[in-house]
Protein backbone atom coordinates (compact mmCIF):
# COMPACT_ATOMS: atom_id res chain seq x y z
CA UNK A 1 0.00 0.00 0.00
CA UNK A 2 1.47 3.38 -0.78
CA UNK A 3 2.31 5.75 1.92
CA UNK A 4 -1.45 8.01 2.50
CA UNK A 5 -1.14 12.27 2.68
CA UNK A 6 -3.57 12.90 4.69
CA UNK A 7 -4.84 15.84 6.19
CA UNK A 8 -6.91 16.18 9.84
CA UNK A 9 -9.43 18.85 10.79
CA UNK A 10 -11.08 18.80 14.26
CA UNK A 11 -11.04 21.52 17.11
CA UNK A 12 -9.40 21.37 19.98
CA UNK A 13 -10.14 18.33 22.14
CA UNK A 14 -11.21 16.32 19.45
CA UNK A 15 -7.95 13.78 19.22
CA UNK A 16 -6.51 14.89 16.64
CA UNK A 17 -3.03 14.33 18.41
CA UNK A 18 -4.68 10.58 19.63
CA UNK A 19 -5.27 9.67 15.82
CA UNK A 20 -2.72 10.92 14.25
CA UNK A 21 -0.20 9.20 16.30
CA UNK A 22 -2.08 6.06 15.22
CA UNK A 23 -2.02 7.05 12.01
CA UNK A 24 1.70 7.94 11.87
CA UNK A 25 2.44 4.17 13.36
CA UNK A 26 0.35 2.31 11.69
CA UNK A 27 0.90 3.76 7.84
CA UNK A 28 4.46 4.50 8.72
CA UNK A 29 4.19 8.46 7.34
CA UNK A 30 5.30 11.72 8.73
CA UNK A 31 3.59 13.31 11.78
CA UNK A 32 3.31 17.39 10.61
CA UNK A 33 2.21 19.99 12.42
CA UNK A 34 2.53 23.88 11.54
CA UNK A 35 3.91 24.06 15.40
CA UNK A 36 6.48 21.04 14.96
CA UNK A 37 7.31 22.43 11.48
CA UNK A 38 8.04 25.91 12.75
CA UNK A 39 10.47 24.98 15.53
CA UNK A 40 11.80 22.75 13.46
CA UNK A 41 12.86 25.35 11.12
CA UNK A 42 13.49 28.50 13.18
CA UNK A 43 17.04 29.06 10.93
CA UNK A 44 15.27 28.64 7.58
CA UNK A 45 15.97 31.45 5.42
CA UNK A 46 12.54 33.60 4.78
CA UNK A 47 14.17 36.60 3.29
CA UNK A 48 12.80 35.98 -0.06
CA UNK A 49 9.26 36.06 1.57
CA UNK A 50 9.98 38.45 4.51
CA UNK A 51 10.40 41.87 4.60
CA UNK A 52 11.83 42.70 7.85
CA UNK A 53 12.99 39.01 9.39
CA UNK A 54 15.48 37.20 7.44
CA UNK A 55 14.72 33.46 9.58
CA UNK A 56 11.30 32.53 11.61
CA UNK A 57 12.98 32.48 15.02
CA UNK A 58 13.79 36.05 14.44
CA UNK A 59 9.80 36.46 14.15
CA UNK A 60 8.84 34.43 17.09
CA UNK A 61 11.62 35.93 19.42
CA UNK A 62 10.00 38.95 18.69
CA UNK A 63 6.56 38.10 20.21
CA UNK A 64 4.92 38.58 16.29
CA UNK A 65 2.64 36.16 14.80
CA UNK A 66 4.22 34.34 11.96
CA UNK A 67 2.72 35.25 8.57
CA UNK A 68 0.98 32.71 6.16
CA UNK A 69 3.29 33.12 3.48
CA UNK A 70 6.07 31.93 6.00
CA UNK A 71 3.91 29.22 7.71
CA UNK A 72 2.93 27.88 4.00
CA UNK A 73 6.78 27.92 3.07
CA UNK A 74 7.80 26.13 5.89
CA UNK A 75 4.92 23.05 5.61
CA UNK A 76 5.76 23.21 2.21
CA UNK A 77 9.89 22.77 3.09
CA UNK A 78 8.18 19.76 5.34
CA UNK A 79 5.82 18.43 3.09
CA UNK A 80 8.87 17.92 0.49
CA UNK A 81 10.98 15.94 2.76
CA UNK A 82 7.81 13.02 3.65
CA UNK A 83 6.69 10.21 1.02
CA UNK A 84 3.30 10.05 2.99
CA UNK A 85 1.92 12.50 6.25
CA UNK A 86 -0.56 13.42 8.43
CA UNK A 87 -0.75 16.92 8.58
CA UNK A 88 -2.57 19.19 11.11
CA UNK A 89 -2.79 22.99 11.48
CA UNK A 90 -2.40 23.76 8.58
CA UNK A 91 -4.33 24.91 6.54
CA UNK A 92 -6.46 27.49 9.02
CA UNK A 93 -8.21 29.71 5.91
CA UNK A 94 -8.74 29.43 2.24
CA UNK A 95 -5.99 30.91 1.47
CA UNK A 96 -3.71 28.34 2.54
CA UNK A 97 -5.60 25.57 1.38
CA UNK A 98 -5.32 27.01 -1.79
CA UNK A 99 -1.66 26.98 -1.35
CA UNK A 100 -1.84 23.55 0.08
CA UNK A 101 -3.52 22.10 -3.43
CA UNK A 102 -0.28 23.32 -5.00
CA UNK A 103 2.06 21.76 -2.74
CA UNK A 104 0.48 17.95 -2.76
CA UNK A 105 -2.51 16.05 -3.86
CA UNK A 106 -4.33 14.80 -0.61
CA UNK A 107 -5.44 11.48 -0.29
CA UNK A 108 -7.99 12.00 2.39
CA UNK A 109 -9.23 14.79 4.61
CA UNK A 110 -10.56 13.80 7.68
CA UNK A 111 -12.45 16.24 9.86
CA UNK A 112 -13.57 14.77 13.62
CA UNK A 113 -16.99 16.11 14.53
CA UNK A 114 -17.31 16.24 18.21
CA UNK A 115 -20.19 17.90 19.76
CA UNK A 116 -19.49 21.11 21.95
CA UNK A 117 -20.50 19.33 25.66
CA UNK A 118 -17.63 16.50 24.77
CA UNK A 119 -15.54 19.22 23.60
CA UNK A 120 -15.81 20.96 27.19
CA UNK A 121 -16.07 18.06 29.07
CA UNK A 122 -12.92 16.83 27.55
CA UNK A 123 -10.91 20.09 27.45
CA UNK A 124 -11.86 21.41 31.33
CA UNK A 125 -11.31 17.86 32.48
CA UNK A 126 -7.37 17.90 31.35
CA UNK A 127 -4.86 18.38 34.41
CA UNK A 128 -1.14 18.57 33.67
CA UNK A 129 1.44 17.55 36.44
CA UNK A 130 3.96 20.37 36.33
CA UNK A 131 7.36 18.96 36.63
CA UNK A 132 6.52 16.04 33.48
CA UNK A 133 4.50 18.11 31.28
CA UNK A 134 2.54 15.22 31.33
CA UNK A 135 -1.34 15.15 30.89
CA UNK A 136 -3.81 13.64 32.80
CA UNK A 137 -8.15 13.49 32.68
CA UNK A 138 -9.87 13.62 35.74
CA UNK A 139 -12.42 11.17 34.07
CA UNK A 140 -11.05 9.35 31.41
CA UNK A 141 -7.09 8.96 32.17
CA UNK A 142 -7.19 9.55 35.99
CA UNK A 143 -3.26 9.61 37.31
CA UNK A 144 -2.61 6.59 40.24
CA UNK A 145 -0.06 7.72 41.82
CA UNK A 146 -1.08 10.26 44.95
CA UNK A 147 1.82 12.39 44.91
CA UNK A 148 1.17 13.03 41.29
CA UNK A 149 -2.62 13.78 41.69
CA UNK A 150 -1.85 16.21 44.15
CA UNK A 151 0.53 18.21 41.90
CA UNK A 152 -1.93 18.06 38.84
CA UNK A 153 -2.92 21.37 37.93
CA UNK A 154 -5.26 22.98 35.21
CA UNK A 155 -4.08 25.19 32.93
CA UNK A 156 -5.35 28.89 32.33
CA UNK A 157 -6.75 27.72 29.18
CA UNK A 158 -8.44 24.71 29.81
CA UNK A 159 -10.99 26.09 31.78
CA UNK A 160 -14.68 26.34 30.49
CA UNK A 161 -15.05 30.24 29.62
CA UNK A 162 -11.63 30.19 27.99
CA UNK A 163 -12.61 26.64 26.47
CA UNK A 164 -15.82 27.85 25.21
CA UNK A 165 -14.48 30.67 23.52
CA UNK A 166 -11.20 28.73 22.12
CA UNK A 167 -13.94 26.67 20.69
CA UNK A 168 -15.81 29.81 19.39
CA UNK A 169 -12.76 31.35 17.24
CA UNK A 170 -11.72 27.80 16.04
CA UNK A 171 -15.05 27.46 14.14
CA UNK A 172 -15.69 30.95 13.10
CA UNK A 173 -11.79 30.54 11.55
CA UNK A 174 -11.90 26.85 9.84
CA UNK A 175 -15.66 26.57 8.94
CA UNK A 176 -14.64 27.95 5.57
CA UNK A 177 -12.07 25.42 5.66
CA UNK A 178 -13.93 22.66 5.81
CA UNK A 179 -16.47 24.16 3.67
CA UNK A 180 -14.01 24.05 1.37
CA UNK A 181 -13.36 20.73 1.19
CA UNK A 182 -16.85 19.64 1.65
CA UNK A 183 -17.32 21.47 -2.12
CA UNK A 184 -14.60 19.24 -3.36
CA UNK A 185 -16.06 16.36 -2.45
CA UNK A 186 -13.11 15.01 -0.43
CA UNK A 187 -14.25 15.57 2.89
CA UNK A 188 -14.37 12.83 5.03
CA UNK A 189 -16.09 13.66 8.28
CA UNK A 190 -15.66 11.10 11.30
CA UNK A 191 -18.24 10.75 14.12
CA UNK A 192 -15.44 12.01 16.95
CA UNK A 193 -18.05 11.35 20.13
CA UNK A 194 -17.14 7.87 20.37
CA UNK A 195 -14.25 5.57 22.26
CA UNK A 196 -10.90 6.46 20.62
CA UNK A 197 -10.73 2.79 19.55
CA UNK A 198 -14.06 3.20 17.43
CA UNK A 199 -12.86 6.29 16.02
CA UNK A 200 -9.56 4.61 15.11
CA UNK A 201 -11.23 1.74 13.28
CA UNK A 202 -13.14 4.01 10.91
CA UNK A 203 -10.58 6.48 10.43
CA UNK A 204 -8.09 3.49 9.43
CA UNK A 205 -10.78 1.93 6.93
CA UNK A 206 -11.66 5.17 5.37
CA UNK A 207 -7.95 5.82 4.62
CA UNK A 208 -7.15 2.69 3.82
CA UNK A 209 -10.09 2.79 0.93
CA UNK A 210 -8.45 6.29 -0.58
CA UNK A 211 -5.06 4.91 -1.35
């Protein structure tokens, strides 16, 4: 089977990171995201496409947001070096998935539809210990040990106004996005509500019938 390119739309909370880790093992592809792929390439040379930094570490050091015709030149720099991906955050408007047809032809786009009450419950459940970065649910992936439940903490943006309106912006900003690809035809939208596992199985037959 050739190596898939896919590509992943879902908000925040949806398991986007949970799939595409499956995805990345069991096809054997490249895991991108625009997050990865920019600290990845803080050095790269962005003159050409930049008038006042010459690299994106310059930009970020700086506090600015990094533009879209830097973010598309770096996926594309990433995009080049993997025979099949999964890619996700990019792209966040039309304008880069414009780009983004230019780059690659897609095998697949998956978008994970999770309704809003999962998305909170999910997202204001989340507790990171602070001295592993690692993260815990309160609900669904409870830490054991007691020393390490009593360090968990929630982060500033995990709780539910902040959640709610994280959830707000993503969907006002990728709607058009997956409108987008819903006109093409080549949306694939996954029910996201369900066990991981059952999402997992679906997601793996539906790429496996694109390639």
């Amino acid at each position: 089977m050739a190596q898939p390119r896919i590509l992943i739309l879902g908000p925040p909370g949806a398991g986007k990171g949970t799939q595409s880790g499956r995805l990345v093992e069991h096809f054997d592809i490249a895991h991108i995201t625009t997050g990865d792929a920019l600290r990845a390439n803080k050095g790269m040379d962005i003159s050409d496409v930049h008038d006042e930094y010459d690299t994106p570490g310059e930009i970020m050091a700086a506090g600015e947001l990094v533009p879209d015709e830097v973010v598309t030149a770096i996926v594309e720099e990433a995009l080049a070096d993997a025979d099949g991906f999964v890619l996700d955050g990019y792209p966040r408007n039309i304008a880069q998935a414009e780009a983004l047809e230019g780059m690659t032809d897609l095998d697949v786009v998956l978008k994970l539809d999770v309704s809003e009450d999962e998305l909170v419950h999910r997202l204001t459940g989340r507790r990171i210990d602070p001295e592993t970065d690692e993260v815990y649910h309160v609900e669904y992936d409870p830490a054991e040990d007691e020393e390490v439940k009593e360090r968990l903490v929630q982060r500033d943006d995990d709780t539910e106004e902040t959640v709610v309106e994280r959830l707000r912006v993503y969907e006002e900003n990728t709607a058009p996005v997956v409108e987008y690809y819903d006109e093409k035809g080549s949306l694939e939208r996954i029910d996201g509500d369900r066990a991981p596992e059952e999402v997992w199985t679906e997601i793996r037959e539906r790429v496996e019938s694109a390639v």
